[in-house]
N, C-alpha and C. Protein backbone atom coordinates (compact mmCIF):
# COMPACT_ATOMS: atom_id res chain seq x y z
N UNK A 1 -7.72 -9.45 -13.87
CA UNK A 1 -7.06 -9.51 -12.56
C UNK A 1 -7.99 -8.93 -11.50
N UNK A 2 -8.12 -9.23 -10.36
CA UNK A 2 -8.79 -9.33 -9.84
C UNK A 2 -7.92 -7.82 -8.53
N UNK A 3 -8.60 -7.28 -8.11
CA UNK A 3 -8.13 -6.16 -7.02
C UNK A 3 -7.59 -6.45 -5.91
N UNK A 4 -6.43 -6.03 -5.40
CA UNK A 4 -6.03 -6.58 -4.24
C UNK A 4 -5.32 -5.40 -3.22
N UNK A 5 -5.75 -5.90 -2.29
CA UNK A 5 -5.33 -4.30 -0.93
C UNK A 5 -4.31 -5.46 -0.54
N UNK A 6 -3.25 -3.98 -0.04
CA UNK A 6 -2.16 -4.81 0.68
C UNK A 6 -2.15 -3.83 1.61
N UNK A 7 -1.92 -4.23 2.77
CA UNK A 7 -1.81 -3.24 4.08
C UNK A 7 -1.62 -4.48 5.51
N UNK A 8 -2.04 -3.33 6.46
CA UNK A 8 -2.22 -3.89 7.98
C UNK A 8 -3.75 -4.25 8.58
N UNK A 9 -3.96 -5.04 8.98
CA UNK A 9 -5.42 -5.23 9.39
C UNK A 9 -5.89 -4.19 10.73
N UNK A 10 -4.59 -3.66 10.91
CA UNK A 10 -5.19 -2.40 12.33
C UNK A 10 -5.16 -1.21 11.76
N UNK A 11 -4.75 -1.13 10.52
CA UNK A 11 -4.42 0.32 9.72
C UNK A 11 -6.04 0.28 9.13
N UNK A 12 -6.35 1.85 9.90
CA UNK A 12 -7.51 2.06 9.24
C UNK A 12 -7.76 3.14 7.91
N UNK A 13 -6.70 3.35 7.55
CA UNK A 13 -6.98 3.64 6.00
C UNK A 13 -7.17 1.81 5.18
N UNK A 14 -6.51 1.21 5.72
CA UNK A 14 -6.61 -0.31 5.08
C UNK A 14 -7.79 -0.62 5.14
N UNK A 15 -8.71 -0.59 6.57
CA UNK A 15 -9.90 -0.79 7.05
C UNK A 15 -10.61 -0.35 6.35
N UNK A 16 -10.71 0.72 6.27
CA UNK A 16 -11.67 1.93 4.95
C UNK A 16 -11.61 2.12 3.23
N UNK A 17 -10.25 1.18 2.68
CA UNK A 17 -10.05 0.73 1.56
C UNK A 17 -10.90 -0.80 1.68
N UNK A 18 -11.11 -1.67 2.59
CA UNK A 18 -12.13 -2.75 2.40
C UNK A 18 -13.29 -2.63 2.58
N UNK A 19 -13.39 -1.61 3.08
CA UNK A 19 -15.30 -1.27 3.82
C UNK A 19 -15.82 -0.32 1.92
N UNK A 20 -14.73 0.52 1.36
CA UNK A 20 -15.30 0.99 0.56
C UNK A 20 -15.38 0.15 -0.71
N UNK A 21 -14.71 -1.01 -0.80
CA UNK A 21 -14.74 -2.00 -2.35
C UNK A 21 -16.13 -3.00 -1.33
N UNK A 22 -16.13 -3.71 -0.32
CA UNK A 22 -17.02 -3.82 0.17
C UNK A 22 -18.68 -3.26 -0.16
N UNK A 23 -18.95 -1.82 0.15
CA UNK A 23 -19.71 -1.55 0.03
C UNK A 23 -20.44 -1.47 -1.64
N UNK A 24 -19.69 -1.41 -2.18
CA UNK A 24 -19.48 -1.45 -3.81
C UNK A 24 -19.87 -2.72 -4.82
N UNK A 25 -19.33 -3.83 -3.71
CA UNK A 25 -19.99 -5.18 -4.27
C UNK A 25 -18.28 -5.48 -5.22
N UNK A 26 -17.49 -4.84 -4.93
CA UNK A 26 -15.86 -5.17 -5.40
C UNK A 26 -15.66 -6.59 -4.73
N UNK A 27 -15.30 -7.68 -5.45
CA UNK A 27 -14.23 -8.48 -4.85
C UNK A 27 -12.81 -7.90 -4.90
N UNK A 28 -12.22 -8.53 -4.06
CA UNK A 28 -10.58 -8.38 -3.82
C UNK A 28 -10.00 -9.17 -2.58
N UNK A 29 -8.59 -9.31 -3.11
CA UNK A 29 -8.07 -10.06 -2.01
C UNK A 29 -7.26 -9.10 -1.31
N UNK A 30 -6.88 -9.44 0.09
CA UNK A 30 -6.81 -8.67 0.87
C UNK A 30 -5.25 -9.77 1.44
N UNK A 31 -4.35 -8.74 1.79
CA UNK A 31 -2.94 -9.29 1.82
C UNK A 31 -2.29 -8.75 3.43
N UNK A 32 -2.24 -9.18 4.39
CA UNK A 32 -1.53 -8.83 5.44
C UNK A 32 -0.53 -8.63 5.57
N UNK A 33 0.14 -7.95 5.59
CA UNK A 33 1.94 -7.81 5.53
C UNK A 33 2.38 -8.11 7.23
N UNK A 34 1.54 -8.35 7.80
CA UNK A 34 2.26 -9.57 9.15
C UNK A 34 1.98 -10.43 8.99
N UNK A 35 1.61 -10.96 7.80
CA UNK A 35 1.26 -12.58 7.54
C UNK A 35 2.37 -13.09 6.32
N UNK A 36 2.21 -11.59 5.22
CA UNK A 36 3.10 -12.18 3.99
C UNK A 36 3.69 -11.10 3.48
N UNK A 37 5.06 -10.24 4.19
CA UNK A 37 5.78 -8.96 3.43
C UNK A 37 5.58 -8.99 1.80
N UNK A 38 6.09 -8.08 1.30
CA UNK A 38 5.97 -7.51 0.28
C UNK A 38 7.55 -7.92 -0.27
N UNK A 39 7.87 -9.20 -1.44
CA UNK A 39 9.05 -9.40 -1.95
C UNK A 39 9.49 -7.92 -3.09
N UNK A 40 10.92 -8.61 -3.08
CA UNK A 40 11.17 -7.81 -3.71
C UNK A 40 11.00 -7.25 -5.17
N UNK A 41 10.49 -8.54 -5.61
CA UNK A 41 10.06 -8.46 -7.58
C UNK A 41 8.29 -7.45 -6.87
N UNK A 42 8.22 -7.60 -6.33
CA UNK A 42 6.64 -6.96 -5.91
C UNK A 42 6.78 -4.97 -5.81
N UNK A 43 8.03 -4.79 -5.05
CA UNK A 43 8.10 -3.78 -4.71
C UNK A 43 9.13 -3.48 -5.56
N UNK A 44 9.13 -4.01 -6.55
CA UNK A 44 9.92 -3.18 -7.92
C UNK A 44 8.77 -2.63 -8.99
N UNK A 45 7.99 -3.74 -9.45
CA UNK A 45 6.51 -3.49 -10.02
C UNK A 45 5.46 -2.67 -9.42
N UNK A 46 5.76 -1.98 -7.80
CA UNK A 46 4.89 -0.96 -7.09
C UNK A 46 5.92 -0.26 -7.58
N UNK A 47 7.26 0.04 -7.70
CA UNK A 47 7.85 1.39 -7.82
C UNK A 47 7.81 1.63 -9.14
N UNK A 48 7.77 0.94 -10.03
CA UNK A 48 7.55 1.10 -11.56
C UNK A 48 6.44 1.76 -11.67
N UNK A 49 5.32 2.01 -10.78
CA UNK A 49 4.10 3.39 -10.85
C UNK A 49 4.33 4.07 -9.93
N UNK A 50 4.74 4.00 -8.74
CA UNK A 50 5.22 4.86 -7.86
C UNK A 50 6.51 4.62 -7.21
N UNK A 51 6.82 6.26 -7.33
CA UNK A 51 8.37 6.33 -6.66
C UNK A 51 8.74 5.77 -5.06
N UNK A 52 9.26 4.92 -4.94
CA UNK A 52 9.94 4.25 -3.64
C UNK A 52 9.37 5.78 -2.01
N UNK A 53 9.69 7.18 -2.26
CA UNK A 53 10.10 7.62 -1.28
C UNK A 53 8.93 8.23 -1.34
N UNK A 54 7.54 8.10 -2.09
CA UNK A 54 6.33 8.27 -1.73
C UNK A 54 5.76 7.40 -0.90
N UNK A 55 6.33 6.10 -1.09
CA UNK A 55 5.53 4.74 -0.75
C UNK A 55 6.10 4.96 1.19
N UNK A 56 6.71 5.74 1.28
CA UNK A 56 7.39 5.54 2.31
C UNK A 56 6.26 6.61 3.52
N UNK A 57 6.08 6.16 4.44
CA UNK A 57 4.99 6.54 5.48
C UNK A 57 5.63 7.58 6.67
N UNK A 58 5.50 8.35 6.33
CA UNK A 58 6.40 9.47 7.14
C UNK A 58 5.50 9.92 9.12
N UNK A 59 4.83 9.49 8.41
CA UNK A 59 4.00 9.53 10.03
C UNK A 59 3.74 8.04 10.84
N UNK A 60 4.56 6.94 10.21
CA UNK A 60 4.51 5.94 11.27
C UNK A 60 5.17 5.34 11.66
N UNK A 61 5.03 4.59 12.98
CA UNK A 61 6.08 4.44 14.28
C UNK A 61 7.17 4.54 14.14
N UNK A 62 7.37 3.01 13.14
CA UNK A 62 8.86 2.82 12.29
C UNK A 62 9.95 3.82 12.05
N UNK A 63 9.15 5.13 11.37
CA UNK A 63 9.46 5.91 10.60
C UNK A 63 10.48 7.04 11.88
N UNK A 64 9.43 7.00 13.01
CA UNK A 64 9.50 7.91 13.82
C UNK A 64 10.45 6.95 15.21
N UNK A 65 10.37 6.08 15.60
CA UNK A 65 11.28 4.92 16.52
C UNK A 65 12.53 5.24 15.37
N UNK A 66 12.57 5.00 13.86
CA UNK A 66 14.19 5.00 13.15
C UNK A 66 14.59 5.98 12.87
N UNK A 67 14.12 7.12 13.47
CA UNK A 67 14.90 8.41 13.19
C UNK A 67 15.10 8.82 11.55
N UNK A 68 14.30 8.28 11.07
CA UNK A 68 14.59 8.89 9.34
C UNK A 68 14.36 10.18 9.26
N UNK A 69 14.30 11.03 9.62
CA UNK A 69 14.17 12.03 9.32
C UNK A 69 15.43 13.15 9.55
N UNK A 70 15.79 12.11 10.14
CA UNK A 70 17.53 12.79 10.37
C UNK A 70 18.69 11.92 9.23
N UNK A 71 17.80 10.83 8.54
CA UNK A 71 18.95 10.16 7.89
C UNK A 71 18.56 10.58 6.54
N UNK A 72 20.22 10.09 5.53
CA UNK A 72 20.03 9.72 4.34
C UNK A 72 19.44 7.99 4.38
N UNK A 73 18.41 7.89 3.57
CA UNK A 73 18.79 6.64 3.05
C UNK A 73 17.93 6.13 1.50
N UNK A 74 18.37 5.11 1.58
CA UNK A 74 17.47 4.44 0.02
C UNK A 74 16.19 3.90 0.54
N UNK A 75 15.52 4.95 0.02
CA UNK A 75 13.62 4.56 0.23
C UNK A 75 13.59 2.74 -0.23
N UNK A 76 13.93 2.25 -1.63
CA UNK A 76 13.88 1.12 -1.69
C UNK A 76 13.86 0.34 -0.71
N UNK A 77 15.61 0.14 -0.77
CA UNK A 77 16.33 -0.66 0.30
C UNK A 77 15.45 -0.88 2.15
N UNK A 78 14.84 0.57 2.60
CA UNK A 78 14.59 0.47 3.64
C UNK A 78 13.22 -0.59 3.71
N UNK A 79 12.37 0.41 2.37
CA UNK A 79 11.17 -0.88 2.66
C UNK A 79 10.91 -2.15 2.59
N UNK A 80 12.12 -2.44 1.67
CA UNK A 80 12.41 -3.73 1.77
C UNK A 80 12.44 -4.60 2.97
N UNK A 81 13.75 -4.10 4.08
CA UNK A 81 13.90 -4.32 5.26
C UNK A 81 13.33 -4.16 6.21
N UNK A 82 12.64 -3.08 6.04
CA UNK A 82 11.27 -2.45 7.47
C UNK A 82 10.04 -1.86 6.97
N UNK A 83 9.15 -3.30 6.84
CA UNK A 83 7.88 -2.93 5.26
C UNK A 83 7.14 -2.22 6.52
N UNK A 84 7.21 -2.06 8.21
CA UNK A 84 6.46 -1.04 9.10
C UNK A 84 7.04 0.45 8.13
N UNK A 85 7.48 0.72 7.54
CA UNK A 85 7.67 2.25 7.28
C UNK A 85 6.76 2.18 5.94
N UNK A 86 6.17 1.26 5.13
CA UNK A 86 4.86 1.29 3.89
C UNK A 86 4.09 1.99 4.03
N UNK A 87 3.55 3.20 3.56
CA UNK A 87 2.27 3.92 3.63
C UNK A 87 1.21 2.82 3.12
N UNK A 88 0.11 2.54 3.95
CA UNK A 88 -0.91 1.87 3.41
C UNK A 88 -1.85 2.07 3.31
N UNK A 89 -2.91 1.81 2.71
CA UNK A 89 -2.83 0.50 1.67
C UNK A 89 -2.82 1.17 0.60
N UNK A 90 -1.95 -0.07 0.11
CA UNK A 90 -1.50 0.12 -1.28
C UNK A 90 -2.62 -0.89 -1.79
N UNK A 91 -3.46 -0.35 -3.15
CA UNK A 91 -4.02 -1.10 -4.11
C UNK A 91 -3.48 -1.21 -5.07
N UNK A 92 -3.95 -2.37 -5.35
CA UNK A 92 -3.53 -2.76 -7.27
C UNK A 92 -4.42 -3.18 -8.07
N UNK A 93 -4.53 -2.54 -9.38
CA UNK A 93 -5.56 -3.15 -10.15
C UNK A 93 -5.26 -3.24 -11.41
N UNK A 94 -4.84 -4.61 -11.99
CA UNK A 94 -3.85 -4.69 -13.39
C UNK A 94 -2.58 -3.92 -13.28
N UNK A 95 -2.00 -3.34 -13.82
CA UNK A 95 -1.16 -2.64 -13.64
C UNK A 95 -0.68 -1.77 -13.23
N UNK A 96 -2.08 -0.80 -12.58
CA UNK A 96 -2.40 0.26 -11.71
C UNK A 96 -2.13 -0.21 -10.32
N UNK A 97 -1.71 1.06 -9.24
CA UNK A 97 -1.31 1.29 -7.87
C UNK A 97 -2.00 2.55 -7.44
N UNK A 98 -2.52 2.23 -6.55
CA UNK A 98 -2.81 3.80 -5.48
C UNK A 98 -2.11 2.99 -4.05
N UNK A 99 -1.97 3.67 -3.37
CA UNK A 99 -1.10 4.09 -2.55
C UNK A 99 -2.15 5.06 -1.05
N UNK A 100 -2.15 4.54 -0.18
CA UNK A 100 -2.86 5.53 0.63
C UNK A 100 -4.42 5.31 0.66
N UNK A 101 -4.85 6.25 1.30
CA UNK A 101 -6.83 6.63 0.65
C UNK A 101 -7.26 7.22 -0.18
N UNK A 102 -6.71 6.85 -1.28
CA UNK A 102 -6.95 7.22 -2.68
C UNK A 102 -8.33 7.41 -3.10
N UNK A 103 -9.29 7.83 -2.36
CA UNK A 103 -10.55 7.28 -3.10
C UNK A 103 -11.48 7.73 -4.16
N UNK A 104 -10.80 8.84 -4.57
CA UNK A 104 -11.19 8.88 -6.29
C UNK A 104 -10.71 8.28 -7.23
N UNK A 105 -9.61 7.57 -7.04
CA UNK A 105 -8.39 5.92 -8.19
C UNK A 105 -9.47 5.19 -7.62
N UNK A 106 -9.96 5.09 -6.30
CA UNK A 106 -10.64 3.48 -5.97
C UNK A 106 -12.14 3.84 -6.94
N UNK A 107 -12.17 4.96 -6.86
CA UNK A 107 -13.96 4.90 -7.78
C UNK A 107 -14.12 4.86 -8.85
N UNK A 108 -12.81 5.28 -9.57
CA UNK A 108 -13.06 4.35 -11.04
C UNK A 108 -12.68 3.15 -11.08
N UNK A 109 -11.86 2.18 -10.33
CA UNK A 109 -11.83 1.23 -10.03
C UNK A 109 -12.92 0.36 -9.83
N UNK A 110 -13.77 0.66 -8.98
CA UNK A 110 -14.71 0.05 -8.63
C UNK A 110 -15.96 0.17 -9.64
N UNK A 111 -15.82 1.51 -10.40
CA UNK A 111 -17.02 1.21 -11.80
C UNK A 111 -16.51 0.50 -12.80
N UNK A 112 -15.68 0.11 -13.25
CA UNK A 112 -14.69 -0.53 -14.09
C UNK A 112 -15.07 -2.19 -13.79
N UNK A 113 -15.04 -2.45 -12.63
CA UNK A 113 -15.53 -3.89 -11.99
C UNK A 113 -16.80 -3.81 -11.56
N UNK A 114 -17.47 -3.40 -11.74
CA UNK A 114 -18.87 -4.03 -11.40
C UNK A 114 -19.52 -4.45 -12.67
């Protein structure tokens, strides 16, 4: 399987998850979530390695415009509905997820594939 970033193309942890498989000589595909959200069989198989209310981005707009921090709610359910609250980028590699700027998961990643 081949590596794939999912994020925002203005999110520069996303930016800096392609510049560093980039620099590495990594292929991967690269997934826009204003082009193609994240279904739901997708974001059951991301929560099956990580918990829903990690994945959840506590410092962006979404997060902060919807007042979550005053609410209860279901981490799932929300990202489902408002994938702006996703911490990104999320990688995947086989069955593996990092989440964020992971970049000690991305460096064995990237020796693993070359």
């Amino acid at each position: 399987m081949e590596l794939q970033i999912i994020g925002w193309k203005n999110c520069k942890d996303t930016r800096k998850a392609e510049r560093f498989f980039k620099e590495r000589g990594v292929s991967f595909q690269f997934r826009d979530l204003k082009e193609k959200e994240i279904t739901q069989g997708e974001l059951k198989n991301i929560c099956a390695k990580i918990k829903p209310e990690h994945l959840v981005d506590t410092d962006s707009k979404a997060y902060k415009k919807g007042g979550y921090d005053y609410l209860e709610f279901d981490p799932f359910e929300e990202l489902l509905e408002n994938q702006g609250l996703l911490k990104t980028p999320i990688v995947r590699y086989e069955k593996r997820v990092a989440v964020g700027a992971d970049e000690k998961q991305w460096k064995q990643w990237a020796e693993q594939l070359r």
